[in-house]
N, C-alpha and C. Protein backbone atom coordinates (compact mmCIF):
# COMPACT_ATOMS: atom_id res chain seq x y z
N UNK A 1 48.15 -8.96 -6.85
CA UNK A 1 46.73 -9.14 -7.04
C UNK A 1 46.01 -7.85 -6.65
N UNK A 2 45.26 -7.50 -7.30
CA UNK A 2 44.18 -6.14 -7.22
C UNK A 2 43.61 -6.47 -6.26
N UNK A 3 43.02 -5.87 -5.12
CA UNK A 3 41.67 -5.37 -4.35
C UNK A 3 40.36 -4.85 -4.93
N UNK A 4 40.31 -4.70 -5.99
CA UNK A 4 38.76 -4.11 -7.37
C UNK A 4 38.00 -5.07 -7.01
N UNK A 5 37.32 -4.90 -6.58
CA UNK A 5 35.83 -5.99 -7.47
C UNK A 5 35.84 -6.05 -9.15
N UNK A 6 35.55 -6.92 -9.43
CA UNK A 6 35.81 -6.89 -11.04
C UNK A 6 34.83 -6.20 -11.61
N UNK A 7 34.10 -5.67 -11.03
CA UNK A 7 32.83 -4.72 -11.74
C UNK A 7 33.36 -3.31 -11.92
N UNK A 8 33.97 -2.90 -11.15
CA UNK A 8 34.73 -1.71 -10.48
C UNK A 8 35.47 -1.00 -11.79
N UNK A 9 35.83 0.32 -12.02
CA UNK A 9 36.47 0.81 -13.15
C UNK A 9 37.78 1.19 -12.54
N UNK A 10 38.93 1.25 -12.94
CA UNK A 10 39.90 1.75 -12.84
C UNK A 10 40.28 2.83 -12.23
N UNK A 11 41.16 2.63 -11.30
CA UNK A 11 41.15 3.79 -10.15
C UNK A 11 41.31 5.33 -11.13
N UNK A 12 40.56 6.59 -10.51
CA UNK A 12 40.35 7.81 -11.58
C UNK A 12 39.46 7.42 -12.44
N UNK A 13 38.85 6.41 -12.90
CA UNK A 13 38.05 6.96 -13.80
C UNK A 13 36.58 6.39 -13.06
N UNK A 14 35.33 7.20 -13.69
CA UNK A 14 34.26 7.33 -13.16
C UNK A 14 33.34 6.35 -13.77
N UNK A 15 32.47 5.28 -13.42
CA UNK A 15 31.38 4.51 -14.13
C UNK A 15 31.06 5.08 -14.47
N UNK A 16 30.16 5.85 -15.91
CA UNK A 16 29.22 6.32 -16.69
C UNK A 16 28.06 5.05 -16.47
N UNK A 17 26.49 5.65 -16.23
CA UNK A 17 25.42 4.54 -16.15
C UNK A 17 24.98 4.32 -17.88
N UNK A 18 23.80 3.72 -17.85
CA UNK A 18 23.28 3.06 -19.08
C UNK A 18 22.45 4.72 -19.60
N UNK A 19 21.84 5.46 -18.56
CA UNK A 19 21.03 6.57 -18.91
C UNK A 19 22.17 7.65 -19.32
N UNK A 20 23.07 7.83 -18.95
CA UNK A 20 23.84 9.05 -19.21
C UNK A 20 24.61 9.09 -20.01
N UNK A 21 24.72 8.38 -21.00
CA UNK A 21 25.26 8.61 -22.38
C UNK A 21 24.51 8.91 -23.66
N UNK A 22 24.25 9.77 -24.01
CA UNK A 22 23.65 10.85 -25.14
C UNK A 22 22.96 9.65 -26.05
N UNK A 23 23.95 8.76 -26.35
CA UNK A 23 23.49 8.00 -27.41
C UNK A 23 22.93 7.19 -27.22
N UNK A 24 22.78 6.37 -25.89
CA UNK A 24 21.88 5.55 -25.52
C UNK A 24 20.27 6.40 -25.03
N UNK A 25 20.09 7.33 -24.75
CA UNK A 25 19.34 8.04 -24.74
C UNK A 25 18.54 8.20 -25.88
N UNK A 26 19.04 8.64 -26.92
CA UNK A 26 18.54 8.77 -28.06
C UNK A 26 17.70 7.51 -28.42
N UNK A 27 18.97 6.21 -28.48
CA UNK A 27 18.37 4.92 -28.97
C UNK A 27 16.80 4.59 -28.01
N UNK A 28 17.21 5.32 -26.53
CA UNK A 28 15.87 4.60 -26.08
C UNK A 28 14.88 5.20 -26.07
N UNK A 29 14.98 6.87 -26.37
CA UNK A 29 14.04 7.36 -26.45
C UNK A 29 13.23 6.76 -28.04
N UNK A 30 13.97 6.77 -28.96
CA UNK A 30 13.56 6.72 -30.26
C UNK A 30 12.70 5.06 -30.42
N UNK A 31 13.03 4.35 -29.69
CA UNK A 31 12.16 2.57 -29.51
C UNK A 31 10.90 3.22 -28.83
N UNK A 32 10.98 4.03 -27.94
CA UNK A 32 10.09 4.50 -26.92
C UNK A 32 8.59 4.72 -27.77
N UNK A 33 9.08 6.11 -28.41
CA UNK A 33 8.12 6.25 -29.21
C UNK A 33 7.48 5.88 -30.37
N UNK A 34 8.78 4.50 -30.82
CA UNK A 34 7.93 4.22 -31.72
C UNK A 34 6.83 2.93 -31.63
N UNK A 35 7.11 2.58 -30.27
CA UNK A 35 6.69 1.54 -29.62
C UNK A 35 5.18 2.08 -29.09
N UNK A 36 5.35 3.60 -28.99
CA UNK A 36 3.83 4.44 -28.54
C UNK A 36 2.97 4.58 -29.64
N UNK A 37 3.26 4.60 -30.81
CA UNK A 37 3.45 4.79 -32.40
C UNK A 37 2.28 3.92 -32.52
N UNK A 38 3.13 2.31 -32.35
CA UNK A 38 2.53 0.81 -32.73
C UNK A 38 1.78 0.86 -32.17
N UNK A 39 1.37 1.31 -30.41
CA UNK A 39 0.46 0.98 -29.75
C UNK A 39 -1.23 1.55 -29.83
N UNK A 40 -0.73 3.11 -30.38
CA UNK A 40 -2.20 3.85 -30.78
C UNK A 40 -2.43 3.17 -32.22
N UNK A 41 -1.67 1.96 -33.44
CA UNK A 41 -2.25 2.12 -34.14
C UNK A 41 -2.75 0.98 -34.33
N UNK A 42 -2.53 -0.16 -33.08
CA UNK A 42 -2.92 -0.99 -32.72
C UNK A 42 -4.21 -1.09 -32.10
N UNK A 43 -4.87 0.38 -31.79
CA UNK A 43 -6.10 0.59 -30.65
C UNK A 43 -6.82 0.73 -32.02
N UNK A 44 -6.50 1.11 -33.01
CA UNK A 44 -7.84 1.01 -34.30
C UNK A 44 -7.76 -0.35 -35.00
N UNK A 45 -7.39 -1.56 -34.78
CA UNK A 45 -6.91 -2.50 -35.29
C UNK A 45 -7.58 -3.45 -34.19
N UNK A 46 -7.76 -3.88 -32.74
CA UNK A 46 -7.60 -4.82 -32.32
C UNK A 46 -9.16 -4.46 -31.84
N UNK A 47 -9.76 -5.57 -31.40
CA UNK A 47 -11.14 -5.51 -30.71
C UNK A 47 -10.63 -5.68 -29.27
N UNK A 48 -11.31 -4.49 -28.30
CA UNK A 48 -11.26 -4.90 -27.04
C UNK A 48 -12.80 -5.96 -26.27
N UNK A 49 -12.67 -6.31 -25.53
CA UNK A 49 -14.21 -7.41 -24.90
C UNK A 49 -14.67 -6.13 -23.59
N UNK A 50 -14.72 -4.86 -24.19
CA UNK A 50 -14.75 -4.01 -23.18
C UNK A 50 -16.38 -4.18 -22.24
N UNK A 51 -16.26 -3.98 -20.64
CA UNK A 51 -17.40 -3.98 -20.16
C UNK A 51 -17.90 -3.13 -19.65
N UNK A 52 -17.63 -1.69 -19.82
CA UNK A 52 -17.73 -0.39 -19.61
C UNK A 52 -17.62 0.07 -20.98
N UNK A 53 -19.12 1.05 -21.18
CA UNK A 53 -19.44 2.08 -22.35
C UNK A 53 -17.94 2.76 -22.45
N UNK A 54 -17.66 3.33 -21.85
CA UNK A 54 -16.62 4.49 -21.89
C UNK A 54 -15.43 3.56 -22.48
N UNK A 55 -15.07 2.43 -22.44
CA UNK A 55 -13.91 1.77 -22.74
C UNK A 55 -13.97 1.84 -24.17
N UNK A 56 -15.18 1.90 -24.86
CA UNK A 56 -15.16 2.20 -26.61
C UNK A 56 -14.61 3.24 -26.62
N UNK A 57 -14.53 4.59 -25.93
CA UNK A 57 -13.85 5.57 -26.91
C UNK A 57 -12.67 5.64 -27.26
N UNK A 58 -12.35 6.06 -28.18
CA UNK A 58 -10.86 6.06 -28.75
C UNK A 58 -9.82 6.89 -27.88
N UNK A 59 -8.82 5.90 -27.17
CA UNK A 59 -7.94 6.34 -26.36
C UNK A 59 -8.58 6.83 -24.87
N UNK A 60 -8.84 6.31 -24.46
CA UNK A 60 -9.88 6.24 -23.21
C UNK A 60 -8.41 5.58 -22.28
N UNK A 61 -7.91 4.53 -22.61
CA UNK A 61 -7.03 3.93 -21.50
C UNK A 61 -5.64 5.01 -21.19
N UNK A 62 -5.16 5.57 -22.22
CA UNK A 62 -4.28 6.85 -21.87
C UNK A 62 -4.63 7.78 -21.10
N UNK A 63 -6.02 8.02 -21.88
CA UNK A 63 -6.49 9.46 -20.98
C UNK A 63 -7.08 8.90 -19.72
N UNK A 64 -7.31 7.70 -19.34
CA UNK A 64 -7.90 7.20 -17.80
C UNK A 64 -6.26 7.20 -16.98
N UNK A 65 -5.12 6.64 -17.63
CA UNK A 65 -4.02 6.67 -16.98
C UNK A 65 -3.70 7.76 -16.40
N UNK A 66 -3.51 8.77 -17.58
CA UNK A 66 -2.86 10.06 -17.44
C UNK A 66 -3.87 11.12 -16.32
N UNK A 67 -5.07 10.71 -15.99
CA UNK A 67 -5.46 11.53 -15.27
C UNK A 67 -5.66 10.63 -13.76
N UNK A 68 -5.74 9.56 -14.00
CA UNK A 68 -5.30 8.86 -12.51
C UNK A 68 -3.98 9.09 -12.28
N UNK A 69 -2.72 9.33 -12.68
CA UNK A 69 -1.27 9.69 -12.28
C UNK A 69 -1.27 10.70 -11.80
N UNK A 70 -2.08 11.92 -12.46
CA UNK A 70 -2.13 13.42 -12.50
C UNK A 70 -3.55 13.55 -10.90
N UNK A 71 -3.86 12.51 -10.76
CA UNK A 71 -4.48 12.84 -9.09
C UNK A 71 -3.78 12.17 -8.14
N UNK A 72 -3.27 11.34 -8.54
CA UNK A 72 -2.26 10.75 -7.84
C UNK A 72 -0.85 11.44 -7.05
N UNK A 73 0.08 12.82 -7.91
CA UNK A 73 0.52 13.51 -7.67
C UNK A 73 -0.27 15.08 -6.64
N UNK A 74 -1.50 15.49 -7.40
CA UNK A 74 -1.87 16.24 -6.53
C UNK A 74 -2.11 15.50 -4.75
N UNK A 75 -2.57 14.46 -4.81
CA UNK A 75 -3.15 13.94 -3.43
C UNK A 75 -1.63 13.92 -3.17
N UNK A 76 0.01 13.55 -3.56
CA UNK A 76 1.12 13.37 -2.87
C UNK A 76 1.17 14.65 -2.50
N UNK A 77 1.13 15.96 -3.24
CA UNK A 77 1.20 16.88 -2.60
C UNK A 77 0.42 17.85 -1.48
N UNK A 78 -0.90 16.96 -1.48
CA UNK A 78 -1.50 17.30 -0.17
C UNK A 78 -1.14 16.88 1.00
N UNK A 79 -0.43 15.14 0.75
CA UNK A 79 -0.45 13.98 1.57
C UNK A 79 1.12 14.83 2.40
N UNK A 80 1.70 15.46 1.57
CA UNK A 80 3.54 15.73 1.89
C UNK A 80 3.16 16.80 2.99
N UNK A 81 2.04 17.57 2.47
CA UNK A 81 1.66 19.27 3.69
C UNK A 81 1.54 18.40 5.25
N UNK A 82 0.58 17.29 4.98
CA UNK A 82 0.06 16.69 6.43
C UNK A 82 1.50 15.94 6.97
N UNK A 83 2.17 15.23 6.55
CA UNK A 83 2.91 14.03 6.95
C UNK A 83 4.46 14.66 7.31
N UNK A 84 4.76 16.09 6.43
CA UNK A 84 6.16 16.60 6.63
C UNK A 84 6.36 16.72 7.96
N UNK A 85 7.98 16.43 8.28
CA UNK A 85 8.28 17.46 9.76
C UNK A 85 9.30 18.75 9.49
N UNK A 86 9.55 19.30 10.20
CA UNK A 86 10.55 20.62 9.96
C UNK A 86 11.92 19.84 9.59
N UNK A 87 12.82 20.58 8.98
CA UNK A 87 13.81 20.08 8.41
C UNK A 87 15.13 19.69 9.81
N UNK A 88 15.07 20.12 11.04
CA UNK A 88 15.30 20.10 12.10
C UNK A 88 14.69 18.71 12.98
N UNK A 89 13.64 18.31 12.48
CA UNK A 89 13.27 17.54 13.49
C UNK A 89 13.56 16.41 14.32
N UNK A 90 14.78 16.00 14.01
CA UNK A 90 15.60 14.95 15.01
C UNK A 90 16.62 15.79 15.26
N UNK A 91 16.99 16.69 15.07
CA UNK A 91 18.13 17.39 15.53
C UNK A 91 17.32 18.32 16.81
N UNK A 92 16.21 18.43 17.25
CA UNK A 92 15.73 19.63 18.52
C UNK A 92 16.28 18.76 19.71
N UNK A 93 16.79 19.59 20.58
CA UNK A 93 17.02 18.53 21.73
C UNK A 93 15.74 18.35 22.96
């Protein structure tokens, strides 16, 4: 009787994940975008019940995302200057 977990691959050989094979990559990139595709051509197609002026303009919810992520990263990199310790710091005696 084996000791493996049955999930386990064969002694020498290495799990490959779901991301690191070329071709699954491809497949998911290619749903990805076409799924981004459907979605902008869905924003000239659907009525929103918007309650903010600004929510009419065309593509307003991307560009509100993309620049809340994009302050979101600068403030991590302010937040990392205050909060870091030296790369030493449980090792000082």
């Amino acid at each position: 009787m084996s000791d493996r977990h049955p999930g386990t691959p064969p002694d020498g050989a290495e799990r490959r994940h779901f991301f690191e094979k070329p071709e699954n990559l491809r497949w998911f990139f290619g749903d990805f975008y076409v799924l981004c595709a459907v979605l902008v051509a869905l924003d000239f197609v659907v009525h929103r019940h918007a309650e903010h002026p600004w929510e009419h303009l065309l593509d307003f919810y991307p560009l509100y995302g993309f620049l809340g992520i994009s302050v979101l990263v600068i403030a991590a990199k302010g937040l990392r200057r205050v909060v870091m310790r030296p790369e030493d710091y449980y090792d000082r005696d």
